[in-house]
PDB file of N, CA and C in Angstrom:
ATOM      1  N   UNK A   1      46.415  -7.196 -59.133  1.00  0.00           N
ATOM      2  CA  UNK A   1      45.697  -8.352 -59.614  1.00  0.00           C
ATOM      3  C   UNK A   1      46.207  -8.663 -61.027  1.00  0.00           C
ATOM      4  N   UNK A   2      46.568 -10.020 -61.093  1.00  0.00           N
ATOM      5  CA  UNK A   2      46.862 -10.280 -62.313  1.00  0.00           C
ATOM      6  C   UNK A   2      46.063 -10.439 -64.025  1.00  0.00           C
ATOM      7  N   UNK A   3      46.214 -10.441 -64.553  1.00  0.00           N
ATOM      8  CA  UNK A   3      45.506 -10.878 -65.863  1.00  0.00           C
ATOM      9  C   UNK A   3      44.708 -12.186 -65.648  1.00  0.00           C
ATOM     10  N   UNK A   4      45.498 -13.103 -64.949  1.00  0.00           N
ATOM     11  CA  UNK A   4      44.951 -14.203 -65.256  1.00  0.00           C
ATOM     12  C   UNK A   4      43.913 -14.797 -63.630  1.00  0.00           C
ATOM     13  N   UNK A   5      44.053 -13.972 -62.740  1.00  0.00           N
ATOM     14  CA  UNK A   5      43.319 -13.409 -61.358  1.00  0.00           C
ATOM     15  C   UNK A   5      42.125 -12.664 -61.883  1.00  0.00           C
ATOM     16  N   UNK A   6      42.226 -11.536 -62.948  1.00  0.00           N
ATOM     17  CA  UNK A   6      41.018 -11.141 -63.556  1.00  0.00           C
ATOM     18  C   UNK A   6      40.232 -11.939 -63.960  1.00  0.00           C
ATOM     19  N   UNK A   7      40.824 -12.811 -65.025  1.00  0.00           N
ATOM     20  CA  UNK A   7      39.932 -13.374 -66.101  1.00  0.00           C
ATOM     21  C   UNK A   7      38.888 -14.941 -65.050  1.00  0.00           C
ATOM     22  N   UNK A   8      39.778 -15.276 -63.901  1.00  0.00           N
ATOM     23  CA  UNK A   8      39.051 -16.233 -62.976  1.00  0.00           C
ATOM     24  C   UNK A   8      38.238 -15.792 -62.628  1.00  0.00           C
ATOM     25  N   UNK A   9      38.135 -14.616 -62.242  1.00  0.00           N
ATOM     26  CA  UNK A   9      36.953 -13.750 -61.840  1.00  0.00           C
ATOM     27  C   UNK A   9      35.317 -13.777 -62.647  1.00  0.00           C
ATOM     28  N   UNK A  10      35.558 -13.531 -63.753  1.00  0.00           N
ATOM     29  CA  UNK A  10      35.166 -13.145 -64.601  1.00  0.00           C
ATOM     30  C   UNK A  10      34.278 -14.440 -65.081  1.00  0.00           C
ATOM     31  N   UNK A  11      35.468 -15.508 -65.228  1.00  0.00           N
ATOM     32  CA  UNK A  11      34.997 -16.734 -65.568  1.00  0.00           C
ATOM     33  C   UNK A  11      33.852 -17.185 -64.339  1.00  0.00           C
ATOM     34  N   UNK A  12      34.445 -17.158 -63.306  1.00  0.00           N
ATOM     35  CA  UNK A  12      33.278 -17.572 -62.150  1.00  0.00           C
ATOM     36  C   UNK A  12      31.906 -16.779 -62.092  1.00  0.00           C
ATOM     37  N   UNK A  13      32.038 -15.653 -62.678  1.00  0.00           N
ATOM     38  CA  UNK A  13      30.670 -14.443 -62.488  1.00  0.00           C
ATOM     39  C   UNK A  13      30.226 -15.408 -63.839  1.00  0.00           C
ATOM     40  N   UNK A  14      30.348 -15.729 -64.972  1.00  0.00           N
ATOM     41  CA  UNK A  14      29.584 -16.565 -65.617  1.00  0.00           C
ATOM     42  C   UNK A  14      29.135 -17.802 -65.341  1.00  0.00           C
ATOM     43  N   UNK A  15      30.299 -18.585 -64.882  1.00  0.00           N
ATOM     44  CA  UNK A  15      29.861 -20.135 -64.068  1.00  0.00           C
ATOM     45  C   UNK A  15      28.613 -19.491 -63.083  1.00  0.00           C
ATOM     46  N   UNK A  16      28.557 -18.839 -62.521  1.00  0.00           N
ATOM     47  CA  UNK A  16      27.299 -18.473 -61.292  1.00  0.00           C
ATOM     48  C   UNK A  16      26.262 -18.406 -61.739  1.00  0.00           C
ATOM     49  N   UNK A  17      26.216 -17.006 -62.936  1.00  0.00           N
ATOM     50  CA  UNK A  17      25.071 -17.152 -63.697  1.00  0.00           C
ATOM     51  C   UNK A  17      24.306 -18.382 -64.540  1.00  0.00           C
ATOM     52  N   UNK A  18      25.260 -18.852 -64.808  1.00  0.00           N
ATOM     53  CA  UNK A  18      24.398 -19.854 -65.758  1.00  0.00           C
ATOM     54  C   UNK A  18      24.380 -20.661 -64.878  1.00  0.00           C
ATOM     55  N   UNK A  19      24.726 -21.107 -63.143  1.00  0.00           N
ATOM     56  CA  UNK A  19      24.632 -22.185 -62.323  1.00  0.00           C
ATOM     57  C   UNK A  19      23.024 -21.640 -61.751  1.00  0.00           C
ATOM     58  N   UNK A  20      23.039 -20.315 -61.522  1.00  0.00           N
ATOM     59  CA  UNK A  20      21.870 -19.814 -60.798  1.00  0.00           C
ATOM     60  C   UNK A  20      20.597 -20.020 -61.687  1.00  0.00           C
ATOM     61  N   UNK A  21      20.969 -19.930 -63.620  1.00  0.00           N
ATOM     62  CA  UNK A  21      19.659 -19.486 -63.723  1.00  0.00           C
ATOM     63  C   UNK A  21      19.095 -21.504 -64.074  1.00  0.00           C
ATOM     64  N   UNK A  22      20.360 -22.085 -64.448  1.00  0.00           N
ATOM     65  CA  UNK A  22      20.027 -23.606 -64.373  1.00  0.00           C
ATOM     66  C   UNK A  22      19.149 -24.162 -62.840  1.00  0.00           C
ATOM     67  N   UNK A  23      19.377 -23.696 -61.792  1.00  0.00           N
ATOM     68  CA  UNK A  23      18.690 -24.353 -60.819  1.00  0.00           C
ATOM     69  C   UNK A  23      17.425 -23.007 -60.627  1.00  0.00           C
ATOM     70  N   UNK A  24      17.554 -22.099 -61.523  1.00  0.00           N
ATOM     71  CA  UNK A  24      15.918 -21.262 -60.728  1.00  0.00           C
ATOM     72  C   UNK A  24      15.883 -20.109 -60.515  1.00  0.00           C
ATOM     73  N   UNK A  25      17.235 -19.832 -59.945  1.00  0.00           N
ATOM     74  CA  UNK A  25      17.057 -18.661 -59.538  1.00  0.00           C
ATOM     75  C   UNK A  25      17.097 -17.196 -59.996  1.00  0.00           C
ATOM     76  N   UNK A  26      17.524 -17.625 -61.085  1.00  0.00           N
ATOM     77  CA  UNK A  26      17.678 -16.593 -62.163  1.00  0.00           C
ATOM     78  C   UNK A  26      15.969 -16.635 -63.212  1.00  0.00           C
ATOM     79  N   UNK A  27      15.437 -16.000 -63.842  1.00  0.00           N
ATOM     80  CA  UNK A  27      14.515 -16.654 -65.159  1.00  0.00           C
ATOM     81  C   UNK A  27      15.471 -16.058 -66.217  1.00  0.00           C
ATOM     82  N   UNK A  28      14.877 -16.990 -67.120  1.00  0.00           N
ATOM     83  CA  UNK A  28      15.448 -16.857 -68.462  1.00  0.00           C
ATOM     84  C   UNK A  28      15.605 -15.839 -68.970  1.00  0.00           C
ATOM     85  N   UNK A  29      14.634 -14.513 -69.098  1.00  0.00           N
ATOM     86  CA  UNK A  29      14.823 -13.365 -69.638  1.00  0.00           C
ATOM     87  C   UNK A  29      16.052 -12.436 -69.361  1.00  0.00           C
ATOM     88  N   UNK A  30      16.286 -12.384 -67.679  1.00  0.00           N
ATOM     89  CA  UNK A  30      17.238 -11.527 -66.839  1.00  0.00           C
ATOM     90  C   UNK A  30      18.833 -12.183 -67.170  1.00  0.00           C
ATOM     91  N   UNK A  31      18.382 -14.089 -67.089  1.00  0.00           N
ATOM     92  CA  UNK A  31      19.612 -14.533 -67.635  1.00  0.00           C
ATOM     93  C   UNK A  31      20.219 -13.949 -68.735  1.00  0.00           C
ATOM     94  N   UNK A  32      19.423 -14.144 -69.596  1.00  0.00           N
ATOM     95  CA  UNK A  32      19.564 -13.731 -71.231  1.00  0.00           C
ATOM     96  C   UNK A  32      20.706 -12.559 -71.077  1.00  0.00           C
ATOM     97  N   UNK A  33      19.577 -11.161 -70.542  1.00  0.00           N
ATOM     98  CA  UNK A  33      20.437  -9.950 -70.467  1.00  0.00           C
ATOM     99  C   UNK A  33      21.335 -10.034 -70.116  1.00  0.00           C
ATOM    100  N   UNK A  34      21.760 -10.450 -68.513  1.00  0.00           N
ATOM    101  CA  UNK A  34      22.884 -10.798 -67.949  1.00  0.00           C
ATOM    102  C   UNK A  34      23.853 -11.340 -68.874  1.00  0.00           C
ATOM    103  N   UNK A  35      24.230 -12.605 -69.788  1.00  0.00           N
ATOM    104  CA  UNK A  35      24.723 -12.830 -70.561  1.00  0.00           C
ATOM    105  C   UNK A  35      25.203 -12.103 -71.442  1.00  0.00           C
ATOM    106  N   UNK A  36      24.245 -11.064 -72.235  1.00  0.00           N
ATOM    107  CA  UNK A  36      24.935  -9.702 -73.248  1.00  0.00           C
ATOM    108  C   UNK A  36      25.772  -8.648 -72.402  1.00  0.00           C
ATOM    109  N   UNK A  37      25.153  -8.397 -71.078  1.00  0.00           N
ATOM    110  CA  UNK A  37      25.840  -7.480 -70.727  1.00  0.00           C
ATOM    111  C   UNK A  37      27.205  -7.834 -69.603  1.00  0.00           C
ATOM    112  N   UNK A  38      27.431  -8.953 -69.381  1.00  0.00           N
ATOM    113  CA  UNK A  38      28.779  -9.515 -68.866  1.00  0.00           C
ATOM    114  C   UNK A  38      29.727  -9.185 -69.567  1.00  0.00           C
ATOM    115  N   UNK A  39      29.751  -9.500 -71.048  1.00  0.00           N
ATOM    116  CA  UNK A  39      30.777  -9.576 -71.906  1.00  0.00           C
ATOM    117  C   UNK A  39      31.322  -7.713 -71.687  1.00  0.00           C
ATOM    118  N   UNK A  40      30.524  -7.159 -72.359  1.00  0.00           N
ATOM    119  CA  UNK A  40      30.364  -5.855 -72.268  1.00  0.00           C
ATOM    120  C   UNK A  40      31.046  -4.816 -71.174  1.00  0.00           C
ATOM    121  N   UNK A  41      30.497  -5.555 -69.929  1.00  0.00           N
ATOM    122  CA  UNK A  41      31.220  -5.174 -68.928  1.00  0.00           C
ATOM    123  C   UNK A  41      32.523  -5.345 -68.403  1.00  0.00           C
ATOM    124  N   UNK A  42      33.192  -6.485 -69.069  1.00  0.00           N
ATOM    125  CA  UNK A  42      34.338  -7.242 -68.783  1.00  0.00           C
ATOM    126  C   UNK A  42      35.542  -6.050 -70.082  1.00  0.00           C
ATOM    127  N   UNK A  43      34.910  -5.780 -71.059  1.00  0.00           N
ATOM    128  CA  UNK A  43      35.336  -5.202 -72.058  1.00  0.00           C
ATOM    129  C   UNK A  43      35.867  -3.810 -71.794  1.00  0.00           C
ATOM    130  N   UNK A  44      34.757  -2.954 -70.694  1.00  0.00           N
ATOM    131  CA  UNK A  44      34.428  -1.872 -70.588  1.00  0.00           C
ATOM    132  C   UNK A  44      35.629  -2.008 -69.276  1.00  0.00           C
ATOM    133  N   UNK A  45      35.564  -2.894 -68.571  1.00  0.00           N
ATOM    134  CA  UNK A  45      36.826  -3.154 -67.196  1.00  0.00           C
ATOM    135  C   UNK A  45      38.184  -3.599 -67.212  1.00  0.00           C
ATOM    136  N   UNK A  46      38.462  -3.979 -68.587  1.00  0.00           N
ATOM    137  CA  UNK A  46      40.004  -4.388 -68.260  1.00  0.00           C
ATOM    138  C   UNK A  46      40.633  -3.453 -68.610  1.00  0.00           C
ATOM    139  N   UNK A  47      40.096  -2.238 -69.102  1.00  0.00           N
ATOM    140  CA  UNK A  47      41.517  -1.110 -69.246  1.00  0.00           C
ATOM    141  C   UNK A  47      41.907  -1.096 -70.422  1.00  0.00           C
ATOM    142  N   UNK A  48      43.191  -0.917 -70.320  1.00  0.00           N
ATOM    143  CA  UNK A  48      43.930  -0.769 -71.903  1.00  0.00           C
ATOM    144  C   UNK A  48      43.697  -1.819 -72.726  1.00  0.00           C
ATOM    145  N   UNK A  49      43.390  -1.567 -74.086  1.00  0.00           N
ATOM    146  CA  UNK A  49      42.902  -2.331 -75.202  1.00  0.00           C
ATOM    147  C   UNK A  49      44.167  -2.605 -76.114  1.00  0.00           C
ATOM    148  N   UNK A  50      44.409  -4.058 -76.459  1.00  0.00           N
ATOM    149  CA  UNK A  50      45.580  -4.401 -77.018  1.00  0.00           C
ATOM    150  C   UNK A  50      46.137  -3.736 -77.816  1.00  0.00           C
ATOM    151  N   UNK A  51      45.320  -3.091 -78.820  1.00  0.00           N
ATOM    152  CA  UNK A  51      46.069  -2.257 -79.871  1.00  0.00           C
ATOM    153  C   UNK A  51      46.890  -0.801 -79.209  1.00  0.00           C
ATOM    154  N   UNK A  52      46.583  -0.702 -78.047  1.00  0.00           N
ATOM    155  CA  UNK A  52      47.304   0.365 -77.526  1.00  0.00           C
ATOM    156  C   UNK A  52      48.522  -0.443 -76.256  1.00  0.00           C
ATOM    157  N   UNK A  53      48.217  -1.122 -76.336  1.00  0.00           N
ATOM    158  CA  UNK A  53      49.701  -2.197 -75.285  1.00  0.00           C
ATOM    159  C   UNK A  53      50.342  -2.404 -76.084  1.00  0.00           C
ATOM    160  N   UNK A  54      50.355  -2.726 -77.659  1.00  0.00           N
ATOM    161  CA  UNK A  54      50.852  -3.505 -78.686  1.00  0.00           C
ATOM    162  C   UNK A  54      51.789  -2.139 -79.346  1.00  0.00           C
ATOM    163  N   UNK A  55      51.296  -1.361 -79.560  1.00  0.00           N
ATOM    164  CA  UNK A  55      52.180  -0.022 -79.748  1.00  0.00           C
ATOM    165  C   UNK A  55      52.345   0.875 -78.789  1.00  0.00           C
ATOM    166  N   UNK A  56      52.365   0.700 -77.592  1.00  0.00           N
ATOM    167  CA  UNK A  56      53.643   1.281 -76.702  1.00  0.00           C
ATOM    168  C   UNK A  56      54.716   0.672 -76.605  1.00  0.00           C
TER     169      UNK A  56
END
């Protein structure tokens, strides 16, 4: 999977959320969380961190 196959991913798991909690199905509070902890998770999943790609 590519970098840029990841990041579509990623992008759509946010388009969903904020599509779900705009029509309901989400409430605001769970949205909220969801929102802090996306980033987080996306951070925690791509693996190697630039400063270590950048000096190999």
């Amino acid at each position: 999977m590519t970098k840029l196959t990841k990041s579509l991913c990623w992008a759509s798991a946010f388009l969903a959320l904020a599509f779900a909690n705009r029509v309901g199905l989400i409430a605001d509070k769970d949205a909220t969380m969801m929102f802090a902890l996306l980033p987080a998770l996306w951070v925690a999943t791509r693996g190697r961190c630039r400063a270590r790609e950048q000096a190999a």
